[in-house]
C-alpha atoms as a PDB file:
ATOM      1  CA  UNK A   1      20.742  -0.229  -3.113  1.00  0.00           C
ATOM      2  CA  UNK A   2      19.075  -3.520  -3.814  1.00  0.00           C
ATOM      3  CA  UNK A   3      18.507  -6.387  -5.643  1.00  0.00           C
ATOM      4  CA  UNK A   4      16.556  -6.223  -9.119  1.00  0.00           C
ATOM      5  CA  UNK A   5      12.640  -7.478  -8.678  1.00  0.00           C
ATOM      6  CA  UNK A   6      12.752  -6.415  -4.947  1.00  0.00           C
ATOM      7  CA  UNK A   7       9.188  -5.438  -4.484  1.00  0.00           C
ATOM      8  CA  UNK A   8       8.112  -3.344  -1.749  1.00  0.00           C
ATOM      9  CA  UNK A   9       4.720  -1.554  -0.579  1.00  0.00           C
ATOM     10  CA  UNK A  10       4.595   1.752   0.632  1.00  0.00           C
ATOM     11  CA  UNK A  11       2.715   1.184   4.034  1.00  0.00           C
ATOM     12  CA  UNK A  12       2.869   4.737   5.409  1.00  0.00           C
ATOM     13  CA  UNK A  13       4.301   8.084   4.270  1.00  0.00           C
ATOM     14  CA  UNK A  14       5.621   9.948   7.078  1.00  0.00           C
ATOM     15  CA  UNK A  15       6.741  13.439   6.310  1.00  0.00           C
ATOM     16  CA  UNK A  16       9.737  13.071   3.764  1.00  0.00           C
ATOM     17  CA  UNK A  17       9.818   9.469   4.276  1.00  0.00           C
ATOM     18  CA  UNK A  18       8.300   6.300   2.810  1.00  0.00           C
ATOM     19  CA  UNK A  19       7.546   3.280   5.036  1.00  0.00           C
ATOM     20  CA  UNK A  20       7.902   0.227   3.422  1.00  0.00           C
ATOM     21  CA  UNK A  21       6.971  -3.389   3.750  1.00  0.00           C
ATOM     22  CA  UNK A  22       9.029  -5.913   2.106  1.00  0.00           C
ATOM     23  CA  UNK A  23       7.436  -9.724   0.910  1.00  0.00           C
ATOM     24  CA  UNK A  24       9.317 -10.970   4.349  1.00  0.00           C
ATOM     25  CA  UNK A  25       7.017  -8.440   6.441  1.00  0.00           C
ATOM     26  CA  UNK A  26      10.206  -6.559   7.450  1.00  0.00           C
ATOM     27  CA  UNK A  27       9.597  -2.728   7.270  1.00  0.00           C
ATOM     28  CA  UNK A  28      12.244  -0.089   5.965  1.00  0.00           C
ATOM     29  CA  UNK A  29      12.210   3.661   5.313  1.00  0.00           C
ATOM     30  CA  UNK A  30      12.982   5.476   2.137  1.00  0.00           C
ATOM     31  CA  UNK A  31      13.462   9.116   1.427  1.00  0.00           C
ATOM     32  CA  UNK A  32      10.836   9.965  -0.625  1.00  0.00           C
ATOM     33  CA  UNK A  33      13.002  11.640  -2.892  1.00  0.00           C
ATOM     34  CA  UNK A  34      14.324   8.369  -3.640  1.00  0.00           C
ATOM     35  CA  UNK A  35      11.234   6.773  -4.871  1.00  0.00           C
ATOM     36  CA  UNK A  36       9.042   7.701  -7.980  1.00  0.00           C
ATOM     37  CA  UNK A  37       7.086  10.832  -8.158  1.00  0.00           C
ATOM     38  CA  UNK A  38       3.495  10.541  -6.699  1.00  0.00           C
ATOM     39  CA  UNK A  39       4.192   7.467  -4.998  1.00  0.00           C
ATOM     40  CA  UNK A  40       1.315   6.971  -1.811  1.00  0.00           C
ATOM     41  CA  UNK A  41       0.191   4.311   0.584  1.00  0.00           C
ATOM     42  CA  UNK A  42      -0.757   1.135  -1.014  1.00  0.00           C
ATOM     43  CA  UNK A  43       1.763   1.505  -3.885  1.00  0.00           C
ATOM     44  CA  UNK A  44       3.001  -1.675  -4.853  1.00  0.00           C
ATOM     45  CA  UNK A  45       6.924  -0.831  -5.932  1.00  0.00           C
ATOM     46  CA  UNK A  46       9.618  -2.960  -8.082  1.00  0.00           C
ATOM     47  CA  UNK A  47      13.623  -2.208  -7.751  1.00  0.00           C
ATOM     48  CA  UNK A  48      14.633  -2.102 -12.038  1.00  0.00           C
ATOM     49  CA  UNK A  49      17.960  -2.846 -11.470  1.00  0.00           C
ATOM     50  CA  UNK A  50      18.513   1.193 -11.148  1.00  0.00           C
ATOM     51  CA  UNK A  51      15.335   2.952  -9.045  1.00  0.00           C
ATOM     52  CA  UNK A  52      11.936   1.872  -7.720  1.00  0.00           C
ATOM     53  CA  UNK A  53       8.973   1.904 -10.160  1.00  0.00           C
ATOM     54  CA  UNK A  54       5.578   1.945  -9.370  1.00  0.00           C
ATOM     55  CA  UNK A  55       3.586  -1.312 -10.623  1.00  0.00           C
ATOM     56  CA  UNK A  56       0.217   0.524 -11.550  1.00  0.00           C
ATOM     57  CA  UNK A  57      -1.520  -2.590 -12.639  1.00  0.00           C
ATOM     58  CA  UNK A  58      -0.630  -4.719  -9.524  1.00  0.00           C
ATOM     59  CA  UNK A  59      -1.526  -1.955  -7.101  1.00  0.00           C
ATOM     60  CA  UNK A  60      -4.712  -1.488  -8.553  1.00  0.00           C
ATOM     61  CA  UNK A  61      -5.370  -5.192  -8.504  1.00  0.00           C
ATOM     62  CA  UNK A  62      -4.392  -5.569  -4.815  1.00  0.00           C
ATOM     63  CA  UNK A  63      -6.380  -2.485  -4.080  1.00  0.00           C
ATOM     64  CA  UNK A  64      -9.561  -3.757  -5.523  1.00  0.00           C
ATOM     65  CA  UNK A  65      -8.391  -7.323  -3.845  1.00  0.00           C
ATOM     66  CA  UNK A  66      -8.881  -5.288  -0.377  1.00  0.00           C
ATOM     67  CA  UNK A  67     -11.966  -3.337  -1.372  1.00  0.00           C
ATOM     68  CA  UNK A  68     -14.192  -6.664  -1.971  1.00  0.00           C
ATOM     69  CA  UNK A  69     -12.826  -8.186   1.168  1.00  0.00           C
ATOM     70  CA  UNK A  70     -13.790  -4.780   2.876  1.00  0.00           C
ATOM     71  CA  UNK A  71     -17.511  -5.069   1.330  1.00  0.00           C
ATOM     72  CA  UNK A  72     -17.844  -8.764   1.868  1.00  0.00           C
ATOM     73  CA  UNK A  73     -16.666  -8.054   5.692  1.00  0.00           C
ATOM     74  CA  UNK A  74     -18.908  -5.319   6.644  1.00  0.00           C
ATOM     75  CA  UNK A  75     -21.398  -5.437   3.460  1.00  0.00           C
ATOM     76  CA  UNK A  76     -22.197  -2.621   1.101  1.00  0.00           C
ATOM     77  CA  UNK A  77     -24.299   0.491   2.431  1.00  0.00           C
ATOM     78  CA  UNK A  78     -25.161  -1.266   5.272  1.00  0.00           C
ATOM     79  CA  UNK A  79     -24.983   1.375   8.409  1.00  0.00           C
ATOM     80  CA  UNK A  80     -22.482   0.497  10.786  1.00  0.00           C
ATOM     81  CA  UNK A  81     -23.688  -0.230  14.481  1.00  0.00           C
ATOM     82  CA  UNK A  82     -21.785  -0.493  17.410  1.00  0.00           C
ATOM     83  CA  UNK A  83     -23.788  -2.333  20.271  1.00  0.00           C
ATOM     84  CA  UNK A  84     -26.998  -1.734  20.185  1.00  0.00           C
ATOM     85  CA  UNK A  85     -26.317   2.293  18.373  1.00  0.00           C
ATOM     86  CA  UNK A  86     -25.625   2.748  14.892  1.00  0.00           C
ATOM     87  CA  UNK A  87     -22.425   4.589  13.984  1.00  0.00           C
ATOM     88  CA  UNK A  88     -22.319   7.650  11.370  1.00  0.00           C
END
């Protein structure tokens, strides 16, 4: 399959299968039904040596990594305007 520590992220799910970026950008699809339970976009994964696993704590931290950037980029509660309008 692969090589032990391979770490992937899932970047879309598309029907039955899992797009995946690798840390070289390339992308790859997996069957779903190869990959943990539950998995969704944004999962971080890591190959065991036998099957994927999901690394909770790193997903989380790389989710919360992207939320701040999010609020620092467009600011928190502010209303969005485009032009001279402001966007719902």
């Amino acid at each position: 399959m692969c090589e032990k520590g391979k770490e992937i992220i899932i970047d879309r799910i598309e029907s039955s299968i899992a797009v995946c970026e690798d840390s070289s950008g390339a992308f790859t699809d997996i069957k779903l039904d190869d990959l943990p339970c539950g998995v969704k976009t944004g999962d971080i994964l890591v190959f065991d040596g036998e099957a994927y696993v999901i690394d909770r704590e790193r997903t989380l931290s790389r989710k919360k990594k992207i939320m701040s950037m999010q609020q620092k980029l467009f600011g928190r509660g502010a209303p969005k305007k485009c032009g001279t309008h402001e966007m719902e």
